[in-house]
PDB file of N, CA and C in Angstrom:
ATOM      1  N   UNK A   1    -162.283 -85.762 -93.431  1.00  0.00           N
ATOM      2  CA  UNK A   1    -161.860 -85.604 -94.818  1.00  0.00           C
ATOM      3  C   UNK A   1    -161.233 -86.907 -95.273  1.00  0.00           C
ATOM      4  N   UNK A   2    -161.839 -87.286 -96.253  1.00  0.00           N
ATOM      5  CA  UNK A   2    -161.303 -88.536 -96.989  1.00  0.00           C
ATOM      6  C   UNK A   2    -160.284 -88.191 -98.050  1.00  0.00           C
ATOM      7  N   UNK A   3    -158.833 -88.493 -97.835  1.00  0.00           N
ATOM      8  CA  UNK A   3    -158.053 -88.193 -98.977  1.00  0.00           C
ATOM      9  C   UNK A   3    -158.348 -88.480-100.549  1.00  0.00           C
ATOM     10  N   UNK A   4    -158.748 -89.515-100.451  1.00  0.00           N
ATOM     11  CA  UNK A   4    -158.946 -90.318-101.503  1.00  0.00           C
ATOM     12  C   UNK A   4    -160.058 -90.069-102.000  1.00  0.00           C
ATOM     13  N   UNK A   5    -160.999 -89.405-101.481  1.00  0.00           N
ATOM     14  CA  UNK A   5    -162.519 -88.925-101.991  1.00  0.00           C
ATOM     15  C   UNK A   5    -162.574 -88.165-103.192  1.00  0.00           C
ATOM     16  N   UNK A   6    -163.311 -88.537-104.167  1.00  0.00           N
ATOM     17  CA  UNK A   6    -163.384 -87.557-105.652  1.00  0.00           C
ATOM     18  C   UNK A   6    -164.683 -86.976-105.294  1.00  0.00           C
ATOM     19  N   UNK A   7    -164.610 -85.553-105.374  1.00  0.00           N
ATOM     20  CA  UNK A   7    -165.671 -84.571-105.526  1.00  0.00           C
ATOM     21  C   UNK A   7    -166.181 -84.321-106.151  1.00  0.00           C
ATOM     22  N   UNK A   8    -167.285 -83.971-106.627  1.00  0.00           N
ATOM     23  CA  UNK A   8    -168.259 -83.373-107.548  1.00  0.00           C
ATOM     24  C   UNK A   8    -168.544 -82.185-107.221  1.00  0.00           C
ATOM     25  N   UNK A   9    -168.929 -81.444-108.249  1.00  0.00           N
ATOM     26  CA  UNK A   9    -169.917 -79.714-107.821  1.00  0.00           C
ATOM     27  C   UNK A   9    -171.813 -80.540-108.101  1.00  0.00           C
ATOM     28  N   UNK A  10    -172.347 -79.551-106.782  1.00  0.00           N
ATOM     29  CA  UNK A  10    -173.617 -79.656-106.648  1.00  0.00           C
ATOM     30  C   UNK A  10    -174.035 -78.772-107.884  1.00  0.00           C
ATOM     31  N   UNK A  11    -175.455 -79.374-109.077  1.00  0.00           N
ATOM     32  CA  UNK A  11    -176.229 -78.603-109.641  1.00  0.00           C
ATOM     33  C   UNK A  11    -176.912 -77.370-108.970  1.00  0.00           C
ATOM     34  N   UNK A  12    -176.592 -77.416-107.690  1.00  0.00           N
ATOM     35  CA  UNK A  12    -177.666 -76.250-107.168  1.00  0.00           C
ATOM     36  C   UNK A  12    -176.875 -75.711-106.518  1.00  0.00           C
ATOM     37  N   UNK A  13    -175.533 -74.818-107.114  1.00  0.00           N
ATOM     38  CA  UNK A  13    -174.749 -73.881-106.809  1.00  0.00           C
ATOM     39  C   UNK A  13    -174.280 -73.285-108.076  1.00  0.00           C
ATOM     40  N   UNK A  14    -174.442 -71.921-108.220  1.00  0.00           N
ATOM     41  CA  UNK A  14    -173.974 -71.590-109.124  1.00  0.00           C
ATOM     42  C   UNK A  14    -172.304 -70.428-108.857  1.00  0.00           C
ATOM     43  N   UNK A  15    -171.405 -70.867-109.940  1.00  0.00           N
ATOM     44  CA  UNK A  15    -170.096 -69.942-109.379  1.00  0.00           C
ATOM     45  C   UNK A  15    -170.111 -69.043-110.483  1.00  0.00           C
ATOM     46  N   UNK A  16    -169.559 -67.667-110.208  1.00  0.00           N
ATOM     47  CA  UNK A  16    -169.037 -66.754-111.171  1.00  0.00           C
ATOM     48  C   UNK A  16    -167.769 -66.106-110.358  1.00  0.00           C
ATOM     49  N   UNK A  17    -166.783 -65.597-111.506  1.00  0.00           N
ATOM     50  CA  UNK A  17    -165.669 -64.998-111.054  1.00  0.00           C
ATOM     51  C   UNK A  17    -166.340 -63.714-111.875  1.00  0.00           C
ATOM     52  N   UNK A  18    -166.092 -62.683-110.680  1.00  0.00           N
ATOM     53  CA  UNK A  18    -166.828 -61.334-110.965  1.00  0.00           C
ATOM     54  C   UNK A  18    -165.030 -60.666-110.561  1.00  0.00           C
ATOM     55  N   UNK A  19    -164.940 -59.398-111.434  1.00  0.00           N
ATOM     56  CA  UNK A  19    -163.185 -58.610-111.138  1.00  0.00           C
ATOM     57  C   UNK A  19    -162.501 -59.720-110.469  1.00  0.00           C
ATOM     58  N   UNK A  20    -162.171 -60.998-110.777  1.00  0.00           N
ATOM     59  CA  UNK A  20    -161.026 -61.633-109.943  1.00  0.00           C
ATOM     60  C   UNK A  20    -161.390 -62.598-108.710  1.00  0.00           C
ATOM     61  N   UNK A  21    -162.684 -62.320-108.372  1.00  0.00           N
ATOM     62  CA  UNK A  21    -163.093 -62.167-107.436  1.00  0.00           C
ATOM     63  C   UNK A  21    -163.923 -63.919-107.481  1.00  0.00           C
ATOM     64  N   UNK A  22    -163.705 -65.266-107.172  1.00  0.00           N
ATOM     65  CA  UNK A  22    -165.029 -66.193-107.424  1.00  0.00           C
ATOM     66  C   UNK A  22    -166.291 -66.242-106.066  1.00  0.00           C
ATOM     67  N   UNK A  23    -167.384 -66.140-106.520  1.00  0.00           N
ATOM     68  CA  UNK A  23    -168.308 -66.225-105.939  1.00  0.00           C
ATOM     69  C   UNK A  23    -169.058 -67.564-105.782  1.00  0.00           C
ATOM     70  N   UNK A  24    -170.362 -67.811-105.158  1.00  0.00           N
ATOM     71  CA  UNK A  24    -171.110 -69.206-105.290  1.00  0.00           C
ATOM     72  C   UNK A  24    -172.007 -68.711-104.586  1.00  0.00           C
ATOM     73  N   UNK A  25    -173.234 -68.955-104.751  1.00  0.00           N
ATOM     74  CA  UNK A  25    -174.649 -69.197-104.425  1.00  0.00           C
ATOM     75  C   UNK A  25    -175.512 -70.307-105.105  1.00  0.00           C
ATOM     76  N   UNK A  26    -175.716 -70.364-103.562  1.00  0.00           N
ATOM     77  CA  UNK A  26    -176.496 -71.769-104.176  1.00  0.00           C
ATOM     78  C   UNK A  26    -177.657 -71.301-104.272  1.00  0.00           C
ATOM     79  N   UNK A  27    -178.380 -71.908-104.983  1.00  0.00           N
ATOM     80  CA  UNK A  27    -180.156 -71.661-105.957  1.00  0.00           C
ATOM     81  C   UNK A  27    -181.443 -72.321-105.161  1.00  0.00           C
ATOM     82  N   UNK A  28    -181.007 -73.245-104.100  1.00  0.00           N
ATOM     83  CA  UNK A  28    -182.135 -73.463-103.474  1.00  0.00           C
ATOM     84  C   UNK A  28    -182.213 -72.020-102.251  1.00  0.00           C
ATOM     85  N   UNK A  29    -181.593 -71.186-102.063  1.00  0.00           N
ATOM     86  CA  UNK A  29    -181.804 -70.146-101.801  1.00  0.00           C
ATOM     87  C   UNK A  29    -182.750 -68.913-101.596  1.00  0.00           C
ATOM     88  N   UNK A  30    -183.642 -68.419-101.107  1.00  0.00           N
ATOM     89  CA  UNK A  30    -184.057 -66.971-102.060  1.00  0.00           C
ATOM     90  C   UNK A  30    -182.962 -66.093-102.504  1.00  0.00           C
ATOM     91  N   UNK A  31    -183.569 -65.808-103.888  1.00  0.00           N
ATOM     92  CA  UNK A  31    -182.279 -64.952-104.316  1.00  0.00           C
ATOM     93  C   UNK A  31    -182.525 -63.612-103.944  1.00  0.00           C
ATOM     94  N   UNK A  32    -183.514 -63.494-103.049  1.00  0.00           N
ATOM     95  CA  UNK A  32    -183.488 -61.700-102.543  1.00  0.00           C
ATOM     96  C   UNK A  32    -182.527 -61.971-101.105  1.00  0.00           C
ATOM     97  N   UNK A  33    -182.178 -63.152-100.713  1.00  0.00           N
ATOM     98  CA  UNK A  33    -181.223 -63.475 -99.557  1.00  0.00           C
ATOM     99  C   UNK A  33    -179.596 -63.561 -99.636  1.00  0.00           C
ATOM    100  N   UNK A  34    -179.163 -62.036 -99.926  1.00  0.00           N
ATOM    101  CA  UNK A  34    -177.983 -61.983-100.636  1.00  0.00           C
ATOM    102  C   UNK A  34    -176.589 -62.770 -99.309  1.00  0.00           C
ATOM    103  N   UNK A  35    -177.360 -62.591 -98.048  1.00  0.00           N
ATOM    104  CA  UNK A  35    -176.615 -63.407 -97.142  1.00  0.00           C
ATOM    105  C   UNK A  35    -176.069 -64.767 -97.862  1.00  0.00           C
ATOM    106  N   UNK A  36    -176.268 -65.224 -98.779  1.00  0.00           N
ATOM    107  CA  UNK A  36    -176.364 -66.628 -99.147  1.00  0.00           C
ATOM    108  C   UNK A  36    -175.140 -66.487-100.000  1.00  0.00           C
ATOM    109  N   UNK A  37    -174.686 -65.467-100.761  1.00  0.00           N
ATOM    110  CA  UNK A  37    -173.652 -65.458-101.566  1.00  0.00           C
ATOM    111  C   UNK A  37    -172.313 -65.994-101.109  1.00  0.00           C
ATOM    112  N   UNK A  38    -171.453 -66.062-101.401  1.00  0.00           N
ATOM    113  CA  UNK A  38    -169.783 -67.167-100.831  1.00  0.00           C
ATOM    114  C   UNK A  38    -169.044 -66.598-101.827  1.00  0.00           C
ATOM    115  N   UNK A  39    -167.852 -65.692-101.099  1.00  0.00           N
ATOM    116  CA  UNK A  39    -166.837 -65.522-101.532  1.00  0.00           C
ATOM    117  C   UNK A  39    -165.296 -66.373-101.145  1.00  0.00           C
ATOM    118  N   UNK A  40    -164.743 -66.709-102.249  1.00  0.00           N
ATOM    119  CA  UNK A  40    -163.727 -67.587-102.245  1.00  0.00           C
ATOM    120  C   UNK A  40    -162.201 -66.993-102.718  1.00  0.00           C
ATOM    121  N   UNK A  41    -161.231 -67.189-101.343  1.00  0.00           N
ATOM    122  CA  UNK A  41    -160.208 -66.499-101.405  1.00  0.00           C
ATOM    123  C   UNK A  41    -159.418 -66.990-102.459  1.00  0.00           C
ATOM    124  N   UNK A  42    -157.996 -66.947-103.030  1.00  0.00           N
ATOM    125  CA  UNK A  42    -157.615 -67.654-104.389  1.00  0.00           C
ATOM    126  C   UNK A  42    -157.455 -68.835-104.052  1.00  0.00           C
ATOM    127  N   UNK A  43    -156.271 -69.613-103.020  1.00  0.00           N
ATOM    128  CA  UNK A  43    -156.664 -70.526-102.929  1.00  0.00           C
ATOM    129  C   UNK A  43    -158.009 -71.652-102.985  1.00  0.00           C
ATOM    130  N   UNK A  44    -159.095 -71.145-101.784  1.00  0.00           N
ATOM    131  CA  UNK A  44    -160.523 -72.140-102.345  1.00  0.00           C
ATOM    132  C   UNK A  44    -160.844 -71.699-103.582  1.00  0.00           C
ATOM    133  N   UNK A  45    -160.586 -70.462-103.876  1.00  0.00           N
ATOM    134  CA  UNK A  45    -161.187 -70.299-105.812  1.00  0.00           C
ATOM    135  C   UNK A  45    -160.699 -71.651-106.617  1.00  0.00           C
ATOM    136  N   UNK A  46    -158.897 -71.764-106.191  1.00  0.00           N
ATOM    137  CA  UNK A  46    -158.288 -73.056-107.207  1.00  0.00           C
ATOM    138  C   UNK A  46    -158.630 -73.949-106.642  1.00  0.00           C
ATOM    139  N   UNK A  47    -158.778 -74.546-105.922  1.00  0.00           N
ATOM    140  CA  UNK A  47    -159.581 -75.320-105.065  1.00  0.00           C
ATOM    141  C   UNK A  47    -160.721 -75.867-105.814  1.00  0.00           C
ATOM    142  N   UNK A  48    -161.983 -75.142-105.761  1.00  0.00           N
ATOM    143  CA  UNK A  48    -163.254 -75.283-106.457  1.00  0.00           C
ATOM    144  C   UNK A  48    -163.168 -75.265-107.970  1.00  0.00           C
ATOM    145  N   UNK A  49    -162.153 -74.920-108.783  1.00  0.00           N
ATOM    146  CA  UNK A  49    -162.220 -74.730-110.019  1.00  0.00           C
ATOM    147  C   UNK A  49    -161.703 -76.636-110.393  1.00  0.00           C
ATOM    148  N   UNK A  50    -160.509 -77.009-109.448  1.00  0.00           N
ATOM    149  CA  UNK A  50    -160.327 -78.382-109.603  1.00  0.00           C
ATOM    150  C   UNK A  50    -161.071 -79.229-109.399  1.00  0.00           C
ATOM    151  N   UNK A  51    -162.544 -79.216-108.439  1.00  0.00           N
ATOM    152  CA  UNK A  51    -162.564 -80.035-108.269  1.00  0.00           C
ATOM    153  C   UNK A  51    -163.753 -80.535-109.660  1.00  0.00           C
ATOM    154  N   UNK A  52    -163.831 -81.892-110.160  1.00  0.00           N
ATOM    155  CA  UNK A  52    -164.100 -82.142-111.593  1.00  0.00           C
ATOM    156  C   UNK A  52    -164.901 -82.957-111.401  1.00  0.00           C
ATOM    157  N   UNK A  53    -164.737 -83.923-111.023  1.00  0.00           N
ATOM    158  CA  UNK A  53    -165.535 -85.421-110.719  1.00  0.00           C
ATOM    159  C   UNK A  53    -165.190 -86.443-110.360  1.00  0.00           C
ATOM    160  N   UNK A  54    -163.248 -86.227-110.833  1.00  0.00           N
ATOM    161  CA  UNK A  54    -162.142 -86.957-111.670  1.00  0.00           C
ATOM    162  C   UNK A  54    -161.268 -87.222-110.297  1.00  0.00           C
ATOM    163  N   UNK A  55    -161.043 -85.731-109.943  1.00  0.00           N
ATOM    164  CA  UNK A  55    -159.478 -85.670-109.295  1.00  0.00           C
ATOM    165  C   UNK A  55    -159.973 -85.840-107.751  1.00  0.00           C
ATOM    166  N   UNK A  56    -159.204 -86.789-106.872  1.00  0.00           N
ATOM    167  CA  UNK A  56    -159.784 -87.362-105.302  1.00  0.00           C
ATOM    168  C   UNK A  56    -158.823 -85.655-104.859  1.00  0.00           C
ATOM    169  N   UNK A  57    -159.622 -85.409-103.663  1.00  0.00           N
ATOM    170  CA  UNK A  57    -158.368 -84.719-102.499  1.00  0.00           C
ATOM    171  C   UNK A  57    -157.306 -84.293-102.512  1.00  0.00           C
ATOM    172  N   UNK A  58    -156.569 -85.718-102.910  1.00  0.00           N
ATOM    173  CA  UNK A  58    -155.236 -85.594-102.793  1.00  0.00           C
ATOM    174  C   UNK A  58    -154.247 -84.877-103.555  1.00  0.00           C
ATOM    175  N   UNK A  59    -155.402 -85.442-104.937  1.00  0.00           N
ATOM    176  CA  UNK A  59    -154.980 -84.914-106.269  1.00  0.00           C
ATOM    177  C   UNK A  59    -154.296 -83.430-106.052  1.00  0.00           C
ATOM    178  N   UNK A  60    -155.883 -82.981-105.626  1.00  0.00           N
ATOM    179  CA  UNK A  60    -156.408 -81.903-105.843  1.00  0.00           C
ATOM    180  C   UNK A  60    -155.062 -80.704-105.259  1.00  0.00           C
ATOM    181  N   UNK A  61    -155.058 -81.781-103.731  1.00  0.00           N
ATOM    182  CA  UNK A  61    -153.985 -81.094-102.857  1.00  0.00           C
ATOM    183  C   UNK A  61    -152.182 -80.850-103.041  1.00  0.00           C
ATOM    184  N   UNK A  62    -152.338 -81.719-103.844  1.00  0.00           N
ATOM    185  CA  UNK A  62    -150.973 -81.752-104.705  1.00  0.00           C
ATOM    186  C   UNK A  62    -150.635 -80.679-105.641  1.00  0.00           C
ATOM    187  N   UNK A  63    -151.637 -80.023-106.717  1.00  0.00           N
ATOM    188  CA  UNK A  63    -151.534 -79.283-107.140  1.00  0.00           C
ATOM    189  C   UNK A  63    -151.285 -78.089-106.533  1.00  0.00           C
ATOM    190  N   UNK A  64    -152.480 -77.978-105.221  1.00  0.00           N
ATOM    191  CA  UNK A  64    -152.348 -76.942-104.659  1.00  0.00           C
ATOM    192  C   UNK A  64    -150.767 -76.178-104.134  1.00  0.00           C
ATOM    193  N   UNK A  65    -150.174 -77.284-103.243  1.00  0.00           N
ATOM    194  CA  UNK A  65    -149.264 -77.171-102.906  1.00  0.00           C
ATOM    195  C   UNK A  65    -147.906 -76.964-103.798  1.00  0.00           C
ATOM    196  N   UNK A  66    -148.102 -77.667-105.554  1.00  0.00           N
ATOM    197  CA  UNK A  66    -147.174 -76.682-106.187  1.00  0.00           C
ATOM    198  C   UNK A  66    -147.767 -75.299-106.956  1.00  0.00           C
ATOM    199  N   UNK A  67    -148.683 -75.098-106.308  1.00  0.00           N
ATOM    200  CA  UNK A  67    -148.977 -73.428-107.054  1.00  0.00           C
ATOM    201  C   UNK A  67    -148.807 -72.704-105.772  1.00  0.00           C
ATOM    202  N   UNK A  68    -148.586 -73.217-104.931  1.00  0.00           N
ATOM    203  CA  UNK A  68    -148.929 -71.899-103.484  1.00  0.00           C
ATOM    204  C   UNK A  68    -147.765 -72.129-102.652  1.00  0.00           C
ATOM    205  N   UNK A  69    -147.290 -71.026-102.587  1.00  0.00           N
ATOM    206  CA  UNK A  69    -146.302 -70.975-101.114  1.00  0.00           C
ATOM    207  C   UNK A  69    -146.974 -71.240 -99.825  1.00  0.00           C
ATOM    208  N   UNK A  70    -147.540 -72.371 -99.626  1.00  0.00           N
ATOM    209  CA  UNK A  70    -148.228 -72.589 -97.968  1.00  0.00           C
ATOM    210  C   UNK A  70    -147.674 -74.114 -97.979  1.00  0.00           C
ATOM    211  N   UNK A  71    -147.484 -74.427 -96.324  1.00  0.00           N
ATOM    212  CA  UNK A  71    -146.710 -75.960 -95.945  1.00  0.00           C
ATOM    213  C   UNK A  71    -147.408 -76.738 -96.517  1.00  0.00           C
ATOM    214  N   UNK A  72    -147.682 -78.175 -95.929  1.00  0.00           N
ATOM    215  CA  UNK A  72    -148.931 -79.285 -95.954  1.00  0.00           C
ATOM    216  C   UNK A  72    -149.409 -79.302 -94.813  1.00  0.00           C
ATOM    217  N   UNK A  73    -149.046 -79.325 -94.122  1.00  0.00           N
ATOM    218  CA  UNK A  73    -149.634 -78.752 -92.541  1.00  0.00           C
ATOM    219  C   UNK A  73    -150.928 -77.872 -92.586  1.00  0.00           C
ATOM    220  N   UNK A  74    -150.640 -76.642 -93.361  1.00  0.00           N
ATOM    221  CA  UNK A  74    -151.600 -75.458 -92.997  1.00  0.00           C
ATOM    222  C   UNK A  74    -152.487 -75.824 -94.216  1.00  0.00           C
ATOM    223  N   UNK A  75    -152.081 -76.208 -95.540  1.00  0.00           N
ATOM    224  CA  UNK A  75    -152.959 -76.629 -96.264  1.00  0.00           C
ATOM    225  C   UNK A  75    -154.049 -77.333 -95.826  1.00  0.00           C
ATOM    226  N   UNK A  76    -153.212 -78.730 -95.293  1.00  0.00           N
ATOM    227  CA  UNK A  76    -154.797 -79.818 -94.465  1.00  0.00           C
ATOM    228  C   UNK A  76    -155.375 -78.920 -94.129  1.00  0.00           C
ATOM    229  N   UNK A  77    -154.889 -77.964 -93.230  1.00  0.00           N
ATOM    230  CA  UNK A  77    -156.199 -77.049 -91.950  1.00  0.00           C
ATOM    231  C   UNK A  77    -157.188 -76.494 -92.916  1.00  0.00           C
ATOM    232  N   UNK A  78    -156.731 -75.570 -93.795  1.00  0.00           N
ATOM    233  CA  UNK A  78    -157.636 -75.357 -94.554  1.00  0.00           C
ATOM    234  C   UNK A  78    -158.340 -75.916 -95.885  1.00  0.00           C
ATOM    235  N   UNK A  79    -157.681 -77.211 -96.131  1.00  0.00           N
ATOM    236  CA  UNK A  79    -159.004 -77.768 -97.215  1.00  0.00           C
ATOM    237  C   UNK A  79    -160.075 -78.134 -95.894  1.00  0.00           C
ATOM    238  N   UNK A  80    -159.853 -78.663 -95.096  1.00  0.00           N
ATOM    239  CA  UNK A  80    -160.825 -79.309 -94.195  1.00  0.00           C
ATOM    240  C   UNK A  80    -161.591 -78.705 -93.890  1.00  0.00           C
ATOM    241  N   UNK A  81    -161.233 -77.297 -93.312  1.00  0.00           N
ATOM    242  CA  UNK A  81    -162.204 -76.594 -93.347  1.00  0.00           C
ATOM    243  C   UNK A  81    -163.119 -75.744 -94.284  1.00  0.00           C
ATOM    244  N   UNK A  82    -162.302 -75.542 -95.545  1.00  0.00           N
ATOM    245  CA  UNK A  82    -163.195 -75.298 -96.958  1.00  0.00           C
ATOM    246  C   UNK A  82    -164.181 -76.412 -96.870  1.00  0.00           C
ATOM    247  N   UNK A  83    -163.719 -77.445 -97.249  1.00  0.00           N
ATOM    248  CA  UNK A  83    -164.892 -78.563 -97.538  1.00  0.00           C
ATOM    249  C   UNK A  83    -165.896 -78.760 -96.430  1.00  0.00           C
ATOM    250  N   UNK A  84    -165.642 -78.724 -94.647  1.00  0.00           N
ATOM    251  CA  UNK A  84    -166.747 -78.398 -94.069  1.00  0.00           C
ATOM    252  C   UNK A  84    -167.823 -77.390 -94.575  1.00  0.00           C
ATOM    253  N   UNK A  85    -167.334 -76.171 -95.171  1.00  0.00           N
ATOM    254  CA  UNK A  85    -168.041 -75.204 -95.886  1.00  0.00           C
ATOM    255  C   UNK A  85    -168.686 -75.349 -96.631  1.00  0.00           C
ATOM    256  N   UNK A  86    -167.815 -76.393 -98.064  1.00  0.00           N
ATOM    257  CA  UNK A  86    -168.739 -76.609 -99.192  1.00  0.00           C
ATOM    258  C   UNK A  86    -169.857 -77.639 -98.914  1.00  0.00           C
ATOM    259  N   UNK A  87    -169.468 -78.580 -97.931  1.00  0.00           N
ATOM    260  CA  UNK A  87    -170.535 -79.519 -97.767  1.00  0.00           C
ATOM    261  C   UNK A  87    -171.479 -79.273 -96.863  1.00  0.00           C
ATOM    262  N   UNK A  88    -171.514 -78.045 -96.596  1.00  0.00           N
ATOM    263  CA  UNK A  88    -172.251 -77.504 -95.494  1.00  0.00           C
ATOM    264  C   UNK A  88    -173.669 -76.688 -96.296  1.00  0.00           C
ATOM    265  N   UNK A  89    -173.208 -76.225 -96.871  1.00  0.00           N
ATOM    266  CA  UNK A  89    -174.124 -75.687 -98.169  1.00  0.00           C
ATOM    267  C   UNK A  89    -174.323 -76.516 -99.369  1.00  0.00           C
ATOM    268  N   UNK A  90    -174.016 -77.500 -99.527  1.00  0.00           N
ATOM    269  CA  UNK A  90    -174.367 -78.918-100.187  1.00  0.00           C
ATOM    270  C   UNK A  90    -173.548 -78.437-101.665  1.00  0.00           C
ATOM    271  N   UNK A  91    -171.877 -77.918-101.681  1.00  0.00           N
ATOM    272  CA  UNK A  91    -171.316 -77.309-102.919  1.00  0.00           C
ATOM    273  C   UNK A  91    -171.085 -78.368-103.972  1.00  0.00           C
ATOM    274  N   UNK A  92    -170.292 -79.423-103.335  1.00  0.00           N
ATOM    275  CA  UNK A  92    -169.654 -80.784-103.413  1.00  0.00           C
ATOM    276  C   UNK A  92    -170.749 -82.162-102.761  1.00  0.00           C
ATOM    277  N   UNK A  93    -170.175 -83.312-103.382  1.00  0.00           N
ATOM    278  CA  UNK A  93    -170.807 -84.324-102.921  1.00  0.00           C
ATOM    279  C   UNK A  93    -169.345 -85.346-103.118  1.00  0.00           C
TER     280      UNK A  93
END
């Protein structure tokens, strides 16, 4: 994970927040392959909603940490591993 890295969202994911709830599927997909859908807990929801084009990591992680009662410690653990996720399914670039 590059702190300093500014993210983008991939064209070939689409997100909806369904009851509260944000989702993502990506479109190179079959869409009869509902395995493919991604649900995102609130944190990665705020997470993915920040990321713009604009704001690097750090930014991003800064915010996080004043909207959420979690350390910086446990945060790192889990952006790192969100973003293994998103870039795993090509969410972010």
């Amino acid at each position: 994970m590059v702190k300093g890295e500014v993210l983008k969202k991939s064209s070939k994911i689409a997100s909806r927040e369904i009851e509260g709830e944000v989702i993502l599927m990506p479109l190179y997909k079959s869409a009869d392959d509902l395995s493919y859908i991604y649900t995102l807990n609130e944190t990665a929801a705020r997470f993915w909603e920040l990321v713009d084009g604009k704001r690097s990591i750090n930014e991003i992680k800064g915010i996080l940490l004043e909207e959420f009662d979690v350390k910086e410690d446990k945060l790192d653990a889990q952006v790192k591993e969100l973003l293994k996720d998103l870039k795993g399914i090509k969410a972010v670039g």
